[in-house]
C-alpha atoms as a PDB file:
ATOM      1  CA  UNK A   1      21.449  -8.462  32.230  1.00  0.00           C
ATOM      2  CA  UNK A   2      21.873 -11.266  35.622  1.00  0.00           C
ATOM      3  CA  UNK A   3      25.686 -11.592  34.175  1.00  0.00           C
ATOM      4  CA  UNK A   4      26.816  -8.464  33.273  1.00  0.00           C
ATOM      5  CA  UNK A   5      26.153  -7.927  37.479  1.00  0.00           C
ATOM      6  CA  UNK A   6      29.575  -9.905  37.786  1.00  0.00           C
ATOM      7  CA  UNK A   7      31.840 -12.589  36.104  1.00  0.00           C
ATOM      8  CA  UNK A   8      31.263 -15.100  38.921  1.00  0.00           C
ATOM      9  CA  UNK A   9      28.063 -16.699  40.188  1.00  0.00           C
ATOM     10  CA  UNK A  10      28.675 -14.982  44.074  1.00  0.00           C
ATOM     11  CA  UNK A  11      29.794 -11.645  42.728  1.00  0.00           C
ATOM     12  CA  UNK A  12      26.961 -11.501  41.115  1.00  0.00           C
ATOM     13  CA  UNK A  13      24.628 -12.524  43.605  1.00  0.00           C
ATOM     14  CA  UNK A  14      25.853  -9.923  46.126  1.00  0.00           C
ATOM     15  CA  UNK A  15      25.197  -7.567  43.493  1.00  0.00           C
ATOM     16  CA  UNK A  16      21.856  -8.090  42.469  1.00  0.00           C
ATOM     17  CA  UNK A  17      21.113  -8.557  46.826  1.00  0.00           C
ATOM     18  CA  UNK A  18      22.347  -5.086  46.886  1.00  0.00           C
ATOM     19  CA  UNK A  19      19.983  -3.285  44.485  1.00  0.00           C
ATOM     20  CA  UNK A  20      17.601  -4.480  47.043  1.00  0.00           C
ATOM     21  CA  UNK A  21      19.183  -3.514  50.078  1.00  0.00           C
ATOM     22  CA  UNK A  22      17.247  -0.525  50.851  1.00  0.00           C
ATOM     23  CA  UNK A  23      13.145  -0.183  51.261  1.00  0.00           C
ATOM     24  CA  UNK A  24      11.684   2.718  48.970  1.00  0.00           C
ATOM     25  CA  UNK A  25      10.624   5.621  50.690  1.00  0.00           C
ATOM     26  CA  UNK A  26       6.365   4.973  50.796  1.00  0.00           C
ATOM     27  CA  UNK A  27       6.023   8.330  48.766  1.00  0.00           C
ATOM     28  CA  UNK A  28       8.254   6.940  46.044  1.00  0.00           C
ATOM     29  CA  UNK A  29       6.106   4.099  46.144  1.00  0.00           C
ATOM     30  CA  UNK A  30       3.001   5.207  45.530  1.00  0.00           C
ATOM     31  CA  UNK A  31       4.039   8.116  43.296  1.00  0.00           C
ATOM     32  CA  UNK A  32       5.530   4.725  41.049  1.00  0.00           C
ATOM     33  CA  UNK A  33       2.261   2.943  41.469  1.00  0.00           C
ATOM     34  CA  UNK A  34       0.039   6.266  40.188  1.00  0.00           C
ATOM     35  CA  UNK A  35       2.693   6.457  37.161  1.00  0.00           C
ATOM     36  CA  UNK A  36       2.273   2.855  36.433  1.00  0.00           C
ATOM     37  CA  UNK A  37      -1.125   2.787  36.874  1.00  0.00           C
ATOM     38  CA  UNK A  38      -2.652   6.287  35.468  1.00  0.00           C
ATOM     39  CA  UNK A  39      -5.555   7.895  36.199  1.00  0.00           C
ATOM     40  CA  UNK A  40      -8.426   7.065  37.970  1.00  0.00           C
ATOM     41  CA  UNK A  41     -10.879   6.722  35.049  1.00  0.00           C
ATOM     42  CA  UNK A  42      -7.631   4.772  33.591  1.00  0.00           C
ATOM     43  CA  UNK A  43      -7.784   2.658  36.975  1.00  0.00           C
ATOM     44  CA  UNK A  44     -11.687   2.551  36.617  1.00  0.00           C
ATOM     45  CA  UNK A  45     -11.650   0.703  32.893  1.00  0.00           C
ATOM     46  CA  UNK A  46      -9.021  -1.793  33.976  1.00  0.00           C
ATOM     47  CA  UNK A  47     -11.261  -2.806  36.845  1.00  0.00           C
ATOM     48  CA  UNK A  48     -14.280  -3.392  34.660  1.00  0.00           C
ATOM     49  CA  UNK A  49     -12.226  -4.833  31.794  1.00  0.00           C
ATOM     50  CA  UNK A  50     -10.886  -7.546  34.525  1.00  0.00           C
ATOM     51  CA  UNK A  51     -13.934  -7.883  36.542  1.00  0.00           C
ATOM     52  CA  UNK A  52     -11.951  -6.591  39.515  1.00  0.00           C
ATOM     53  CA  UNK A  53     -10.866  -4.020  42.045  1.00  0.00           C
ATOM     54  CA  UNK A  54      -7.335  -2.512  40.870  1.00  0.00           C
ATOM     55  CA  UNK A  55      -6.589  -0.094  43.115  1.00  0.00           C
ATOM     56  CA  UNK A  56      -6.448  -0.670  47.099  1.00  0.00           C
ATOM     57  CA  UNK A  57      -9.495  -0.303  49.175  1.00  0.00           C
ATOM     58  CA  UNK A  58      -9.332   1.816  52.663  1.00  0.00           C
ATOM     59  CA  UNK A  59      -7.779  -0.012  55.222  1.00  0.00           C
ATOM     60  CA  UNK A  60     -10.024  -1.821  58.312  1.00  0.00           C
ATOM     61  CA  UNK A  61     -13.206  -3.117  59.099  1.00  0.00           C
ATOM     62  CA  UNK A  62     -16.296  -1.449  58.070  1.00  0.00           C
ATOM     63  CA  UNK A  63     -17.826   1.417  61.008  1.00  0.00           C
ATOM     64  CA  UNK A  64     -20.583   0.275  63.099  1.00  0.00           C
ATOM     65  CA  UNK A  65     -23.997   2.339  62.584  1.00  0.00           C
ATOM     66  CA  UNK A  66     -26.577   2.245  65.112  1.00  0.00           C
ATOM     67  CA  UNK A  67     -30.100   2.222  63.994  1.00  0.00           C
ATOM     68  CA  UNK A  68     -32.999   3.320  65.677  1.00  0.00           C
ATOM     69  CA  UNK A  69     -33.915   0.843  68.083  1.00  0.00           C
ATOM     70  CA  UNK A  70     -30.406  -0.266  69.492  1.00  0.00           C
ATOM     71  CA  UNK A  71     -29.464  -2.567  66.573  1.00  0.00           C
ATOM     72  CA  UNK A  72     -26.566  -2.436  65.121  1.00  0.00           C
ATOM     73  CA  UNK A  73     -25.874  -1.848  60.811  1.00  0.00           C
ATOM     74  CA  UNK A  74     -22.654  -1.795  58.934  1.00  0.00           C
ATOM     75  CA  UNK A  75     -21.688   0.937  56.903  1.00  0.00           C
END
């Protein structure tokens, strides 16, 4: 497929550069991701078939909980 692109080594590396010009649109790229990825009970027997997380967790540190008594518990 790398040579049909072009019938000399630079042609065909300003080619293949090009399909990657552009950044997908973050919509695009998740809508791809769910397609690839199916489900959530899909997502939910890959994780325990490989013993880990598949999808991405939320974003940041955990939110700080104040118990009574002033000390302070993560959520």
């Amino acid at each position: 497929m790398y040579l049909v692109l072009g019938g000399e080594a630079g042609t065909r590396q300003a080619t293949y550069r090009e399909l990657f010009r552009y950044e997908l649109d973050p919509s695009v790229a998740d809508t791809v991701q769910q397609a690839t990825l199916g489900d959530a009970r899909f997502a939910e027997q890959v994780a325990a078939m490989l013993g880990r997380r598949v999808i991405p967790s939320k974003a940041g540190r955990p939110r700080k909980v104040v118990a009574q008594g002033g000390s302070v518990l993560w959520e």
